[in-house]
PDB file of N, CA and C in Angstrom:
ATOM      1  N   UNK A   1      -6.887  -0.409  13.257  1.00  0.00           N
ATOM      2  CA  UNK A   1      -7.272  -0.227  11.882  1.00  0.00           C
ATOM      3  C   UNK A   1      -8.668  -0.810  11.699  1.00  0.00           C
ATOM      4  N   UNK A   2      -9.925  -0.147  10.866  1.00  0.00           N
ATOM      5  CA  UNK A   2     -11.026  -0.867  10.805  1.00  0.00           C
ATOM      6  C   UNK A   2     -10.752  -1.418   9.732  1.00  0.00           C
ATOM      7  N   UNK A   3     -11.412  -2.853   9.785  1.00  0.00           N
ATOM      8  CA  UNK A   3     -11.806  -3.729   8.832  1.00  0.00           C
ATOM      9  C   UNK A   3     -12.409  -3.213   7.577  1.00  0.00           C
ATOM     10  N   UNK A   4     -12.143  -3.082   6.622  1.00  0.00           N
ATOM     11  CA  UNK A   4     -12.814  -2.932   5.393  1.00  0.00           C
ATOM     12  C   UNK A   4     -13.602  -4.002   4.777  1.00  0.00           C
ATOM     13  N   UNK A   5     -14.528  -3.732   3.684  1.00  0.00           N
ATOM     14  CA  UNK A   5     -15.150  -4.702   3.441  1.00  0.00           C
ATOM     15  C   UNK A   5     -14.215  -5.712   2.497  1.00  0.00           C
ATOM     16  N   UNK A   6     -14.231  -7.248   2.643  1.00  0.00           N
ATOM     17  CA  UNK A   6     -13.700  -8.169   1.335  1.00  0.00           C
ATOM     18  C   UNK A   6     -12.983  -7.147   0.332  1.00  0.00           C
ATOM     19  N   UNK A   7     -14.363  -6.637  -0.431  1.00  0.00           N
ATOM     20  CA  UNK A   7     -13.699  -6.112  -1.613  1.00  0.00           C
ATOM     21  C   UNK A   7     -13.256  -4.775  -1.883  1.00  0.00           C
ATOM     22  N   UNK A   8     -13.941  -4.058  -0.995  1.00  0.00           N
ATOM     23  CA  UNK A   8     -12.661  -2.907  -0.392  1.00  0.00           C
ATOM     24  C   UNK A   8     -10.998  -3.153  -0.448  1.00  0.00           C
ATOM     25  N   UNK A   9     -11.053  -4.640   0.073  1.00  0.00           N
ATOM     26  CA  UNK A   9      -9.718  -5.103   0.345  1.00  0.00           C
ATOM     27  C   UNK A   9      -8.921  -5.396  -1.198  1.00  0.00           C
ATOM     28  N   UNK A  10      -9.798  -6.007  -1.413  1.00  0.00           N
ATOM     29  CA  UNK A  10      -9.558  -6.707  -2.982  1.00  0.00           C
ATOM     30  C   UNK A  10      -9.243  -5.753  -3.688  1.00  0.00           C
ATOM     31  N   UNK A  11     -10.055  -4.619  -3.890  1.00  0.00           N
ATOM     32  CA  UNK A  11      -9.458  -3.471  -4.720  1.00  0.00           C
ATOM     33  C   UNK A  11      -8.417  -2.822  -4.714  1.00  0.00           C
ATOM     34  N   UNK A  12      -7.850  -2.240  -3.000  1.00  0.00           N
ATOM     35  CA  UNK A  12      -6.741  -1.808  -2.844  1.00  0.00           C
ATOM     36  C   UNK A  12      -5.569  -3.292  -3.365  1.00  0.00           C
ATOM     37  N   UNK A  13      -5.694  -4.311  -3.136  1.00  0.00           N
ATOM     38  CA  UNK A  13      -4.674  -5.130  -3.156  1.00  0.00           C
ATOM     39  C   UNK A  13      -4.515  -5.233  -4.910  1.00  0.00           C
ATOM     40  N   UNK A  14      -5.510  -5.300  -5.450  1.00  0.00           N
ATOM     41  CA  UNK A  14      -5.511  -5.546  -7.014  1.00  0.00           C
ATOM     42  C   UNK A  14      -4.480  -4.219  -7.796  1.00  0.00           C
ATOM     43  N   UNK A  15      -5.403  -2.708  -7.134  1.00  0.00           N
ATOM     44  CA  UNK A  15      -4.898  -1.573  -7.444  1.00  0.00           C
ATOM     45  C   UNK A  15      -2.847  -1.178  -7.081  1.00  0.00           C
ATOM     46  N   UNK A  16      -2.653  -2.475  -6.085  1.00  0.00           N
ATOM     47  CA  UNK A  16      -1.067  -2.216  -5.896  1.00  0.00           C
ATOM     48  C   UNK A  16      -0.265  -3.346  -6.906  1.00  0.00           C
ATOM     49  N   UNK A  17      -1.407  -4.417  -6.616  1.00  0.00           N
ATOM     50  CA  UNK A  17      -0.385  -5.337  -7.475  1.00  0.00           C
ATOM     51  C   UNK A  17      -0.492  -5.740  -8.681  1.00  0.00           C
ATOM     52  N   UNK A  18      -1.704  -5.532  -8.998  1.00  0.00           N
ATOM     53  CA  UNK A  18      -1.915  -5.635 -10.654  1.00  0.00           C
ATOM     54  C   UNK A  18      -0.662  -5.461 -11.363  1.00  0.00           C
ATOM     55  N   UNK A  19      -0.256  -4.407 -11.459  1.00  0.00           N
ATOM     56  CA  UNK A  19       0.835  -4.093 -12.636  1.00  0.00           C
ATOM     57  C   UNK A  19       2.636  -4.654 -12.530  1.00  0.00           C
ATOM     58  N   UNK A  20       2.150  -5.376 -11.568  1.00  0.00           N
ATOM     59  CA  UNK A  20       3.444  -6.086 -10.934  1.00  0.00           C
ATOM     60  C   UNK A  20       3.156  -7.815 -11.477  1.00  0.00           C
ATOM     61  N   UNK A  21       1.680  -8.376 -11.860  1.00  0.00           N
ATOM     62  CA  UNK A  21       1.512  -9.251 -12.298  1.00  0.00           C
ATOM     63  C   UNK A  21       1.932 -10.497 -11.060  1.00  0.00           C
ATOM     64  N   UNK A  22       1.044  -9.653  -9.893  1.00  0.00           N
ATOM     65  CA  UNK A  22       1.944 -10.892  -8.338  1.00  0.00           C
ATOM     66  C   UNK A  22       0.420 -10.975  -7.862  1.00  0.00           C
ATOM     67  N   UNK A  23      -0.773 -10.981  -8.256  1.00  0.00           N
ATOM     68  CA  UNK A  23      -1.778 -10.983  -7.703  1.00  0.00           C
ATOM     69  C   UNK A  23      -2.331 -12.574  -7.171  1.00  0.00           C
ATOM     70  N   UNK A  24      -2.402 -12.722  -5.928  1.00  0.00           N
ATOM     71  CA  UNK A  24      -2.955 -14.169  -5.184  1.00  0.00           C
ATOM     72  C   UNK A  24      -4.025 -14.523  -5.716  1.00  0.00           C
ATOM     73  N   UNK A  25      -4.235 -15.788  -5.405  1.00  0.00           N
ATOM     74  CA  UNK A  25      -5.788 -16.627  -5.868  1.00  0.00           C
ATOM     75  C   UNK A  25      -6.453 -16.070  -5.203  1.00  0.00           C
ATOM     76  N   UNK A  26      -7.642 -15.688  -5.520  1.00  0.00           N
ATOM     77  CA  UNK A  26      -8.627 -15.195  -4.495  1.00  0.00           C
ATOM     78  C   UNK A  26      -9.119 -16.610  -3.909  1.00  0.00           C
ATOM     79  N   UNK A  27      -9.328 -17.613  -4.624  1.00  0.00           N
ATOM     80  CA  UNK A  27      -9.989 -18.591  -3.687  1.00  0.00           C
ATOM     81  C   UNK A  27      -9.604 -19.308  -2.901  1.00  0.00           C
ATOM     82  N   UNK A  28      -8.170 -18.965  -2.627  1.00  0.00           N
ATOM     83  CA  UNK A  28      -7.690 -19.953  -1.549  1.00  0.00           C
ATOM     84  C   UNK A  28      -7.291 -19.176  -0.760  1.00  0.00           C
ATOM     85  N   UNK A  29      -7.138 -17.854  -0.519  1.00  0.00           N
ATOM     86  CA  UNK A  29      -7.699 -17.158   0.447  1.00  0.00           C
ATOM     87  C   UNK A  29      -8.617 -16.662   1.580  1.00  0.00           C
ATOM     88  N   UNK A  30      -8.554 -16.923   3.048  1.00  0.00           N
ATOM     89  CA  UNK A  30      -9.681 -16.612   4.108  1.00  0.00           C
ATOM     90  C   UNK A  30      -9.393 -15.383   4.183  1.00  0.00           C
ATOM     91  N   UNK A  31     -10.914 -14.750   4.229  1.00  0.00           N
ATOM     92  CA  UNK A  31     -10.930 -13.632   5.044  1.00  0.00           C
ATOM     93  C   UNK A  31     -10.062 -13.234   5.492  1.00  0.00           C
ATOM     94  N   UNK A  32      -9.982 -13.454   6.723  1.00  0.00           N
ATOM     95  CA  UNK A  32      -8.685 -13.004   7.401  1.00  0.00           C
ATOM     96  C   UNK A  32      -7.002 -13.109   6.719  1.00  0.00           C
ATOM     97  N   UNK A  33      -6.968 -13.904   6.037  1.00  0.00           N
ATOM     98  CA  UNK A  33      -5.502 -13.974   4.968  1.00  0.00           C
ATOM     99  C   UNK A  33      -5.848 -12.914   4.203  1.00  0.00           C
ATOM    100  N   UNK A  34      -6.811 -12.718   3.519  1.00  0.00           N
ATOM    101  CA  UNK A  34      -6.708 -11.175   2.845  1.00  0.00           C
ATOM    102  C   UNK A  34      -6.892 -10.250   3.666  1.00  0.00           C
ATOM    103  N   UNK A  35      -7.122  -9.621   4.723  1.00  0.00           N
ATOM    104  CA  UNK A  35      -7.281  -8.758   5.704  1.00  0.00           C
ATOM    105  C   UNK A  35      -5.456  -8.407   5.809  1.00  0.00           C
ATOM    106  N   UNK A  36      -4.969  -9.713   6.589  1.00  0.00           N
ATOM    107  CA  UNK A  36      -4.227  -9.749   6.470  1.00  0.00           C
ATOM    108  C   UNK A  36      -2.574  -9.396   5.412  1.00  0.00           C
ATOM    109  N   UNK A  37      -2.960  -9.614   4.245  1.00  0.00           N
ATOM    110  CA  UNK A  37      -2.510  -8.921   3.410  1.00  0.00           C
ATOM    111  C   UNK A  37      -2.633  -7.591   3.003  1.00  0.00           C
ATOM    112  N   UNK A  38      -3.843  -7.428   3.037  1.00  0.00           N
ATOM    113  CA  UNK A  38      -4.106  -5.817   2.682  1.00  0.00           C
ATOM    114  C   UNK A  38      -3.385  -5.248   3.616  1.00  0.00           C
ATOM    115  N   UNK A  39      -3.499  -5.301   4.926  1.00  0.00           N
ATOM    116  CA  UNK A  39      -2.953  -4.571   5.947  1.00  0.00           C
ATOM    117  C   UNK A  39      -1.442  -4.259   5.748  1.00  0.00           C
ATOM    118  N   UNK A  40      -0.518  -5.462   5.465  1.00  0.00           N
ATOM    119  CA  UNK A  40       0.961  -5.128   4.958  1.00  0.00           C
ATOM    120  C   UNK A  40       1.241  -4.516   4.144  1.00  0.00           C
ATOM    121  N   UNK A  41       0.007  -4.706   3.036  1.00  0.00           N
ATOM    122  CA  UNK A  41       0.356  -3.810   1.644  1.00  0.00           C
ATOM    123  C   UNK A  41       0.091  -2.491   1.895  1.00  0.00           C
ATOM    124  N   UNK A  42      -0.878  -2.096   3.128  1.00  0.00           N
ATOM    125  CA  UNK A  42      -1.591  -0.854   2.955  1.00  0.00           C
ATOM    126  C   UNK A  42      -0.190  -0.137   3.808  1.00  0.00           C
ATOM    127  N   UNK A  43       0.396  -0.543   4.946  1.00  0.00           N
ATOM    128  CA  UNK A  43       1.455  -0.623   5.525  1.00  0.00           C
ATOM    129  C   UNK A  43       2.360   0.360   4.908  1.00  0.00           C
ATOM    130  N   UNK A  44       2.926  -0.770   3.786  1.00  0.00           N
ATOM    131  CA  UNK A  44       4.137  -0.860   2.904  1.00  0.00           C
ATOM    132  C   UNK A  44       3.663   0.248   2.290  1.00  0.00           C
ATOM    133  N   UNK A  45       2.652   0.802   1.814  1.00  0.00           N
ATOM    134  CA  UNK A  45       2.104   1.830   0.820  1.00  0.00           C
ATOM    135  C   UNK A  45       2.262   2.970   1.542  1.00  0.00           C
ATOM    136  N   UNK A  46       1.861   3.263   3.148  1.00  0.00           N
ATOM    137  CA  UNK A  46       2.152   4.312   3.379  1.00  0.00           C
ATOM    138  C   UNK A  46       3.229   4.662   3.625  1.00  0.00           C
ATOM    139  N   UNK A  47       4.238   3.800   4.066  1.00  0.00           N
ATOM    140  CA  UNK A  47       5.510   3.931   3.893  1.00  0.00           C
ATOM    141  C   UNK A  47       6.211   5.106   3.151  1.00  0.00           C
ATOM    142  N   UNK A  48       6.010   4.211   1.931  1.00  0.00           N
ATOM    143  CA  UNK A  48       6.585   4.716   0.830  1.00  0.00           C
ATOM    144  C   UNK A  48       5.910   6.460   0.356  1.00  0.00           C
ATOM    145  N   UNK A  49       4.693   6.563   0.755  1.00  0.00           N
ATOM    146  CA  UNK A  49       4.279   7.631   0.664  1.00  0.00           C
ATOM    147  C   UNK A  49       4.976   8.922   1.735  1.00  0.00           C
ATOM    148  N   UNK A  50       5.091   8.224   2.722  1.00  0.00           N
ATOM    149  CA  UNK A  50       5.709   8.681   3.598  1.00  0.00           C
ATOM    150  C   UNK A  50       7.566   9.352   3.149  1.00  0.00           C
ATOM    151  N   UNK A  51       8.123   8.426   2.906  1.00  0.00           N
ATOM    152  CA  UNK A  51       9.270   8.810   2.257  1.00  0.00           C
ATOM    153  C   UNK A  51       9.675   9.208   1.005  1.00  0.00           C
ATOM    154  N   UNK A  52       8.466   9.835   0.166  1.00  0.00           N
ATOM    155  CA  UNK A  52       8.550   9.817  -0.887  1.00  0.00           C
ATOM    156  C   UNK A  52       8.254  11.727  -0.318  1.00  0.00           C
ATOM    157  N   UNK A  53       7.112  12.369   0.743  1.00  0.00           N
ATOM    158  CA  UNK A  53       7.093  13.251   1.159  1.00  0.00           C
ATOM    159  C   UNK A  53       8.375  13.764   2.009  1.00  0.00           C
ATOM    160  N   UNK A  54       9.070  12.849   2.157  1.00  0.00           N
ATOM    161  CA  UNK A  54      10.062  13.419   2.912  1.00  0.00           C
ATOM    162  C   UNK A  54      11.279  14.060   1.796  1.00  0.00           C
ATOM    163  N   UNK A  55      11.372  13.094   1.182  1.00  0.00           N
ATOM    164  CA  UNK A  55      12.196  13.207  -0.419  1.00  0.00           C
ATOM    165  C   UNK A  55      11.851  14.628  -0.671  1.00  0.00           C
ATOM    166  N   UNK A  56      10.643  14.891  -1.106  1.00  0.00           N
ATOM    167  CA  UNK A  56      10.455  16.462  -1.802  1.00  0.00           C
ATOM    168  C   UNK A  56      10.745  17.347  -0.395  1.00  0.00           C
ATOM    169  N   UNK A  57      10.433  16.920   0.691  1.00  0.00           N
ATOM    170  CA  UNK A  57      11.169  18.294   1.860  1.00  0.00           C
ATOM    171  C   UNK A  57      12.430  18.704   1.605  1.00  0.00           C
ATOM    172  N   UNK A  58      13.117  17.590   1.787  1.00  0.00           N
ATOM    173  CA  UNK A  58      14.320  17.127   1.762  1.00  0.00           C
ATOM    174  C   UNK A  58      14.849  18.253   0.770  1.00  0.00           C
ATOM    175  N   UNK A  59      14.445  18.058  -0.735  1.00  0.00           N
ATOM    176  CA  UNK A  59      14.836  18.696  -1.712  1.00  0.00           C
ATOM    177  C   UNK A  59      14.673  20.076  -1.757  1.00  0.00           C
ATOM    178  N   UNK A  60      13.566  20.644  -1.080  1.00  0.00           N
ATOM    179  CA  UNK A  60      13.157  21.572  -0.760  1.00  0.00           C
ATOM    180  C   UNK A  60      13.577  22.542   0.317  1.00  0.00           C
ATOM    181  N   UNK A  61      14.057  21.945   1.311  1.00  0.00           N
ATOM    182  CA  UNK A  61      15.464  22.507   2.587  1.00  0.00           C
ATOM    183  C   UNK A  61      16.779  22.678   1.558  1.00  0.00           C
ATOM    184  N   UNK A  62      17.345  21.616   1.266  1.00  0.00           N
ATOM    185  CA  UNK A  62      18.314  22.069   0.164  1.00  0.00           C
ATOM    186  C   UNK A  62      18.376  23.033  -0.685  1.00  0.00           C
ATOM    187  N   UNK A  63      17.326  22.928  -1.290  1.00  0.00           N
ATOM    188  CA  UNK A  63      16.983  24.724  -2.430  1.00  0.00           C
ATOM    189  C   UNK A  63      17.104  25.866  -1.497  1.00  0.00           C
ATOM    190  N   UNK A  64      16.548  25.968  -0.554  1.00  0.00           N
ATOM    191  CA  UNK A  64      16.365  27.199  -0.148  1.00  0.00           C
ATOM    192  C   UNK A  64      17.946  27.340   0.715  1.00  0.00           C
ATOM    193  N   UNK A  65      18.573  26.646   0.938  1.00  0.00           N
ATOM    194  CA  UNK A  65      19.904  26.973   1.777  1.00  0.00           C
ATOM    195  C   UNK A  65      20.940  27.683   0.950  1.00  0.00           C
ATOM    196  N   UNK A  66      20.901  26.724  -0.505  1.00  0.00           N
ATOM    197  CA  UNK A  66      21.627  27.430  -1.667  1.00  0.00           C
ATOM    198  C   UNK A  66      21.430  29.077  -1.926  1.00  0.00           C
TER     199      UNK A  66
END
């Protein structure tokens, strides 16, 4: 995975967790601890994107068998 910049990072991490109201201190954070985080979150994000595309196949094999 390439490194993104700091706030590259910061944005994706803000943009997932903002609305969850779970957002870390930025200042007691290294570099690498936010790298680090982003990476799980970015992870966890495709995940879910991932099975969220499978969901509409899914639904979509079903329709057409009916």
């Amino acid at each position: 995975m390439d490194k993104p910049s700091i706030d590259e990072m910061w944005n994706f991490i803000e943009k997932i967790l903002l609305p969850y109201d779970d957002m870390p201190d930025k200042t007691k954070l290294s570099d690498d601890q936010v790298f680090e985080l982003y990476s799980m979150i970015k992870e966890a994000d495709e995940i879910f994107r991932m099975l969220a595309q499978i969901s509409i196949l899914k639904k979509a094999i079903n329709g057409m068998m009916k």
